[in-house]
Protein backbone atom coordinates (compact mmCIF):
# COMPACT_ATOMS: atom_id res chain seq x y z
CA UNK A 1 60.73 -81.02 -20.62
CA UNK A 2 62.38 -78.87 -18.17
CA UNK A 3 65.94 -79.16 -16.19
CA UNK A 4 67.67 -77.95 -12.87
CA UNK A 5 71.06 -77.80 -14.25
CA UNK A 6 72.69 -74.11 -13.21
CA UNK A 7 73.85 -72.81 -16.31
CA UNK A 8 76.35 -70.05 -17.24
CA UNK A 9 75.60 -70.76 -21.25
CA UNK A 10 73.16 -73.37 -23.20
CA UNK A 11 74.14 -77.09 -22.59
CA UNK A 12 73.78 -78.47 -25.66
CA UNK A 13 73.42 -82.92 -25.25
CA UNK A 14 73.67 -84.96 -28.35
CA UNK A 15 73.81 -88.65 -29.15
CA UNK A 16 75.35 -89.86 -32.95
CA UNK A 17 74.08 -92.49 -34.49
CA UNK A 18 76.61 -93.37 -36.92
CA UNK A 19 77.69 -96.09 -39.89
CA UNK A 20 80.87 -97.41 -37.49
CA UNK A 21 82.93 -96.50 -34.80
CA UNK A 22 85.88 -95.09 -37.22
CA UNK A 23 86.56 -91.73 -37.06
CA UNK A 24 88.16 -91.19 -40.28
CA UNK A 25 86.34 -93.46 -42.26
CA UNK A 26 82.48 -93.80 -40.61
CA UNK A 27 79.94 -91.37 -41.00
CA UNK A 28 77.04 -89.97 -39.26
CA UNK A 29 73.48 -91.43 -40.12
CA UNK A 30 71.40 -89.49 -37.17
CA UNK A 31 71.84 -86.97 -34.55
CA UNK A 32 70.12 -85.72 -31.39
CA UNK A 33 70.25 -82.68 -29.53
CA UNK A 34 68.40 -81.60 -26.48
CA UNK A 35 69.47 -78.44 -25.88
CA UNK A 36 69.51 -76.98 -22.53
CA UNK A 37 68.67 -73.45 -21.85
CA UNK A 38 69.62 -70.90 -19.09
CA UNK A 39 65.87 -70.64 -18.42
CA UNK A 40 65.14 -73.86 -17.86
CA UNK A 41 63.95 -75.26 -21.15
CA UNK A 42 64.82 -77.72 -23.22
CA UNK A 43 64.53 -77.52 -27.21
CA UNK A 44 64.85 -80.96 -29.17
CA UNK A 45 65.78 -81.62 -32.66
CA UNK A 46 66.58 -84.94 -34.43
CA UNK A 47 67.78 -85.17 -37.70
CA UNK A 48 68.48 -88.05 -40.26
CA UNK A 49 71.17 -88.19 -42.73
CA UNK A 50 72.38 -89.63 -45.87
CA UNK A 51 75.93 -90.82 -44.96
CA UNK A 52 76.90 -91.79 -48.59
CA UNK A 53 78.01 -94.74 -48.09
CA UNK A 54 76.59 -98.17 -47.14
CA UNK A 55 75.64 -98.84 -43.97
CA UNK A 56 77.02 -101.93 -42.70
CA UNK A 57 74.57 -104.33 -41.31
CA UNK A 58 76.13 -104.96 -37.97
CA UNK A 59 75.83 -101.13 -37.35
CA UNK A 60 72.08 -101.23 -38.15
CA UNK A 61 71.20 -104.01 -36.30
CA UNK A 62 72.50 -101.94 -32.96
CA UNK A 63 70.45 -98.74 -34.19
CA UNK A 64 67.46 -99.74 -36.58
CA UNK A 65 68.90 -97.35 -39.07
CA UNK A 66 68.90 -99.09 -42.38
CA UNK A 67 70.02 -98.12 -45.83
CA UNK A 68 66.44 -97.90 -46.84
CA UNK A 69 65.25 -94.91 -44.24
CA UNK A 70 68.16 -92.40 -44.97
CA UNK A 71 68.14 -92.54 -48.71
CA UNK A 72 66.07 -89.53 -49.64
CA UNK A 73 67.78 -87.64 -46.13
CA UNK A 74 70.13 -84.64 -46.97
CA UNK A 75 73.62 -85.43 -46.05
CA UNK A 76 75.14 -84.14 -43.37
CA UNK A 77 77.07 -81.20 -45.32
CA UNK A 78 73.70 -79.85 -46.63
CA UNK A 79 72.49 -79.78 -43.39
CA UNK A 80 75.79 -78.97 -41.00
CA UNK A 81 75.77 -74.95 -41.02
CA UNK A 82 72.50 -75.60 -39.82
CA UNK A 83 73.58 -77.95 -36.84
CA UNK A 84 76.72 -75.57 -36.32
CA UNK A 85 74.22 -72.50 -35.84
CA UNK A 86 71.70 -74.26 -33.77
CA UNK A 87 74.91 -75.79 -31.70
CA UNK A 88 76.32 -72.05 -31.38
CA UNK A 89 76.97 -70.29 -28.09
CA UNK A 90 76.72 -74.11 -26.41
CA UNK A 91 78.73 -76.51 -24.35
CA UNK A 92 78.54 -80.04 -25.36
CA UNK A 93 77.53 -82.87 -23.27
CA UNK A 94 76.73 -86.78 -23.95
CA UNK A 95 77.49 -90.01 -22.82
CA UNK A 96 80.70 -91.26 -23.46
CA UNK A 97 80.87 -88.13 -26.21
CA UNK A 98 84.27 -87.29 -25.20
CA UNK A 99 85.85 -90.20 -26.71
CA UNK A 100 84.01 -90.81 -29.78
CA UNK A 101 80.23 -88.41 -30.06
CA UNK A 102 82.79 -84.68 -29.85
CA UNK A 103 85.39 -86.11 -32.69
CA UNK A 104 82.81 -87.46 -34.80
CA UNK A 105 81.00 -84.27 -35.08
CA UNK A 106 84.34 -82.65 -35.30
CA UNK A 107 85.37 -84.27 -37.88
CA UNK A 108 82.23 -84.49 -39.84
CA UNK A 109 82.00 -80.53 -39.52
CA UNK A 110 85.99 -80.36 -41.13
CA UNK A 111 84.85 -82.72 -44.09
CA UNK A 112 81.89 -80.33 -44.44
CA UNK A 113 84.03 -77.17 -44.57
CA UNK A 114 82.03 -75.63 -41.50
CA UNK A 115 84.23 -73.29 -38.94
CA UNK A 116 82.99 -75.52 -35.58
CA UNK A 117 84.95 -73.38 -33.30
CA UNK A 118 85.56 -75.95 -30.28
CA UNK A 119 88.30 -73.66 -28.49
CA UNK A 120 85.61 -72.40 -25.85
CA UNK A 121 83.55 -75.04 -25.18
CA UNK A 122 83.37 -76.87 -22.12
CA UNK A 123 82.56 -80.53 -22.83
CA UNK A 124 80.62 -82.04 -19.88
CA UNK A 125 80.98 -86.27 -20.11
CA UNK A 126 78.16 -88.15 -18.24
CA UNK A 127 79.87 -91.45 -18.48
CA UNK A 128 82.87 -90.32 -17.70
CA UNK A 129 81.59 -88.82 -14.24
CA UNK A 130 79.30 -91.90 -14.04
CA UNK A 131 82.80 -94.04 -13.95
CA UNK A 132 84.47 -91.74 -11.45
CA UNK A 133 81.75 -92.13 -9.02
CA UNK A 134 80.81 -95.73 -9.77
CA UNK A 135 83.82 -97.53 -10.15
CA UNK A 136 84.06 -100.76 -12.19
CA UNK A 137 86.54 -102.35 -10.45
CA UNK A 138 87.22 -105.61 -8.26
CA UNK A 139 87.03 -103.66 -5.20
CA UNK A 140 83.70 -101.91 -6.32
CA UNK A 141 82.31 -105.63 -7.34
CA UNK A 142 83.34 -107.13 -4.18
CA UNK A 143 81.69 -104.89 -2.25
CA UNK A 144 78.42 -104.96 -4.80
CA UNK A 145 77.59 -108.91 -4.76
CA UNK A 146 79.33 -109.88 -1.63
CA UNK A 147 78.84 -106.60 0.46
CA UNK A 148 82.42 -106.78 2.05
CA UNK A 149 84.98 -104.51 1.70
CA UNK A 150 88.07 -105.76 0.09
CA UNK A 151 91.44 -105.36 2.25
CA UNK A 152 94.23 -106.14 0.42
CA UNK A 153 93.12 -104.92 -2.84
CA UNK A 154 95.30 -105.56 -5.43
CA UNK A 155 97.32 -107.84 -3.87
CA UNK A 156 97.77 -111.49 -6.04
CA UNK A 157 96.27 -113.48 -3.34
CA UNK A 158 93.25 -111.11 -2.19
CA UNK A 159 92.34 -110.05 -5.48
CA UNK A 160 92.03 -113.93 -6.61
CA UNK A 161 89.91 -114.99 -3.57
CA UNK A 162 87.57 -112.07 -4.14
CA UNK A 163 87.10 -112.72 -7.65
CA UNK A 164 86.33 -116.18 -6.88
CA UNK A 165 83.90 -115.03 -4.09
CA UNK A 166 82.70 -112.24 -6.63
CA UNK A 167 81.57 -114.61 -10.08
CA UNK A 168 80.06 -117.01 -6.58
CA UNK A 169 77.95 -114.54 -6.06
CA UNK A 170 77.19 -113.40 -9.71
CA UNK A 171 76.00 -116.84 -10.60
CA UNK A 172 73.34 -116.53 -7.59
CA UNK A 173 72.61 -112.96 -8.23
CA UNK A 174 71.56 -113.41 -11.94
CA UNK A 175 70.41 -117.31 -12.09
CA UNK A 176 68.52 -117.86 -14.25
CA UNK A 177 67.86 -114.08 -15.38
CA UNK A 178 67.98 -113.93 -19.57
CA UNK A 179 69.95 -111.06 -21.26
CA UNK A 180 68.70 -109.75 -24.52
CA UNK A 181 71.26 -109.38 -28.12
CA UNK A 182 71.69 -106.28 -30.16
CA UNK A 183 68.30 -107.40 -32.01
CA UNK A 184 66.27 -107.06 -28.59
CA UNK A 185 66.07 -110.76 -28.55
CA UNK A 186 66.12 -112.84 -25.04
CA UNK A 187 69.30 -115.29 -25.15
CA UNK A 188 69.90 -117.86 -22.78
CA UNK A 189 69.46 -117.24 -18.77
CA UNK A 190 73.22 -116.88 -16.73
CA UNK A 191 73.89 -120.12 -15.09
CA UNK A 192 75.91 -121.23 -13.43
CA UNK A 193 77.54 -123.39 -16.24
CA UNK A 194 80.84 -122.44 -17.56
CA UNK A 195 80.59 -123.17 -21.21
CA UNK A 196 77.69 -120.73 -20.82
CA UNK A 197 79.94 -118.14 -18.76
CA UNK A 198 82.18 -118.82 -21.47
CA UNK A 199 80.04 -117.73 -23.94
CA UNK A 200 79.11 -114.47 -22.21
CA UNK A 201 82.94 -113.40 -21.51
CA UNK A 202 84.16 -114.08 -25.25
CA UNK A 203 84.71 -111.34 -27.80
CA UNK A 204 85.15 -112.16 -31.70
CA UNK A 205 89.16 -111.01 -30.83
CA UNK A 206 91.27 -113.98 -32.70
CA UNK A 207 94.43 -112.73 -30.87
CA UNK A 208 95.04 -111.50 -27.42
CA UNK A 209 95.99 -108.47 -28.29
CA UNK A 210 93.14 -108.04 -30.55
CA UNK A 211 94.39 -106.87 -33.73
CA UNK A 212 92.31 -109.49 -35.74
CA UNK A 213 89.08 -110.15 -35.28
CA UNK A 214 86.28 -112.48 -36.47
CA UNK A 215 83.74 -110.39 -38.29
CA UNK A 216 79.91 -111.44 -38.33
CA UNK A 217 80.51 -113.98 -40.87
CA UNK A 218 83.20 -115.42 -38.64
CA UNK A 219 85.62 -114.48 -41.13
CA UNK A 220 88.80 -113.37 -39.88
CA UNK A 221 89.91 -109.65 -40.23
CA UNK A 222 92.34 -107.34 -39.43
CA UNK A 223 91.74 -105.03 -36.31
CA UNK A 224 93.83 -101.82 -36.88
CA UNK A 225 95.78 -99.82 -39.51
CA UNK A 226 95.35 -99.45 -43.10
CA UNK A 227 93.55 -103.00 -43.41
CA UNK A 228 91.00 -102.65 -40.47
CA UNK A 229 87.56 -104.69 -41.13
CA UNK A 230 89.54 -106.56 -44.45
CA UNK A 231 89.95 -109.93 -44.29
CA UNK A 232 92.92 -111.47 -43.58
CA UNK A 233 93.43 -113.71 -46.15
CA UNK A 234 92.15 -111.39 -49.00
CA UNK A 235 95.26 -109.04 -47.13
CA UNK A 236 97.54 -111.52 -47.19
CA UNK A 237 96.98 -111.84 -51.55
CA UNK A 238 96.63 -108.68 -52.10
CA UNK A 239 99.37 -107.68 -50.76
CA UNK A 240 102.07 -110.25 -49.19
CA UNK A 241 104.52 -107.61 -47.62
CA UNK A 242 102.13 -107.03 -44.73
CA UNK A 243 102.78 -110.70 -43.51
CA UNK A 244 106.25 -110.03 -43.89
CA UNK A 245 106.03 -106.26 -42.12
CA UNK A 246 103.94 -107.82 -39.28
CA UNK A 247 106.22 -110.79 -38.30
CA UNK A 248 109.25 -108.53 -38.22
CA UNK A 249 107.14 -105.57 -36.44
CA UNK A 250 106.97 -105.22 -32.86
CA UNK A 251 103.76 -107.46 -32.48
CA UNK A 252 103.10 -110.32 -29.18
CA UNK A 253 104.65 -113.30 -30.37
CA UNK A 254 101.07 -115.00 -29.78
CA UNK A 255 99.54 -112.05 -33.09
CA UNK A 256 102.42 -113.71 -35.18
CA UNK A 257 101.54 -117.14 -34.34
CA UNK A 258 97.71 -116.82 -35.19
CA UNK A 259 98.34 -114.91 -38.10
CA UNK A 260 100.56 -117.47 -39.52
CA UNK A 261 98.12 -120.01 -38.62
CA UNK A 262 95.51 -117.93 -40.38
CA UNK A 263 98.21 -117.65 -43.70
CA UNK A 264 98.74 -121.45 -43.67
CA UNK A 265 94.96 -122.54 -43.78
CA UNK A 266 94.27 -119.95 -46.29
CA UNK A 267 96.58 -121.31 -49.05
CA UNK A 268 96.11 -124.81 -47.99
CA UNK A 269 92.46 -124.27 -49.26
């Protein structure tokens, strides 16, 4: 593989395959790095690791990366002056690495005791420019499925009409065109049927604000702080002062509510 890109020092990209999305707490089970050169090569190297912990199921069911295929892997501080030598010299690029890929390795190099020296790097974001020049906005869709350029953006009674004109126009673009889950399988075709749209807007959020969440067993959990991914009730036993901290916290009114519906069913069991 070769590239065009004009180069003042190696361009290193690499993707993280990881145990979660926590910084603090999740750890890296692969990484990939195709490493740009000033000549125009490109040198690729993928790597496996033991995280030492469990990897939660949800996690490998997005990346095939089960418990099973890393256990005889080094972990990643056996391998990261490796990574950190092979990385030296280079400016980091990804997709979307700027917000999660560049702190993960950061911080995965700091629990390692490895000197990652970030201060000169340039970090080069593809999604990031992807966004800028692509936006994802109701102008941008108005002017996708409709092909008309919306005057009056963001004005109550423009934006409203478009958007109605805009999901119009999605339910004829995509009828009857299936989507596929994080297992690769096809779900059910877009139609225009809004129990179905419904179903394709939702998230697992409990609360508006999302700070609980159903988990995959449709248990609900907390979303943030010191009790992210627990579940709520098991928080609310543990320890009781967190029900107490939250309703007299600066929380929506609408988090209290559910989570005192959420404390009431719980001990009514």
């Amino acid at each position: 593989m070769e590239h065009q890109l004009q180069l003042k020092r190696p361009l290193a990209f690499f993707d993280l395959e990881t145990t979660g999305i926590q910084i603090n707490r999740d750890r890296i089970v692969e990484i990939s790095i195709a490493k740009a050169n000033l000549d125009g090569t490109v040198e690729v190297k993928t790597r496996r690791v033991n995280p030492g912990i469990p990897i939660p199921l949800e996690a490998s069911l997005v990346h095939g990366i089960y418990d099973e295929d890393v256990k005889d892997e080094p972990t990643f501080r056996m391998v990261a002056r490796s990574l950190s030598a092979f990385l030296d010299g280079c400016d980091l690029a990804g997709f979307n690495s700027n917000r999660f890929d560049v702190p993960m390795l950061v911080e995965e190099m700091l629990r390692a005791e490895v000197d990652f020296d970030m201060k000169n790097r340039k970090l080069v974001d593809a999604q990031r420019i992807f966004h800028l020049m692509e936006p994802r906005n109701l102008t941008a869709a108005y002017q996708f499925y409709c092909g008309k350029e919306l005057i009056g953006a963001h004005g109550a009674e423009a934006d409203v009409l478009a958007t109605l004109e805009v999901l119009n126009a999605q339910v004829k673009h995509y009828a009857n065109k299936s989507i596929k889950d994080a297992d690769g399988k096809e779900v059910f075709p877009i139609q225009n049927d809004m129990d179905k749209l419904h179903e394709l807007s939702a998230s697992n959020s409990i609360d508006y604000a999302n700070r609980m969440a159903y988990n995959k067993d449709r248990v609900p959990c907390f979303n943030f702080g010191k009790h992210i991914g627990k579940p709520v009730m098991e928080v609310l036993k543990s320890d009781p002062s967190y029900y107490d901290w939250m309703m007299k916290g600066d929380f929506p009114m609408d988090t209290k509510r559910k989570l005192t519906e959420i404390k009431l069913q719980g001990f009514q069991r």
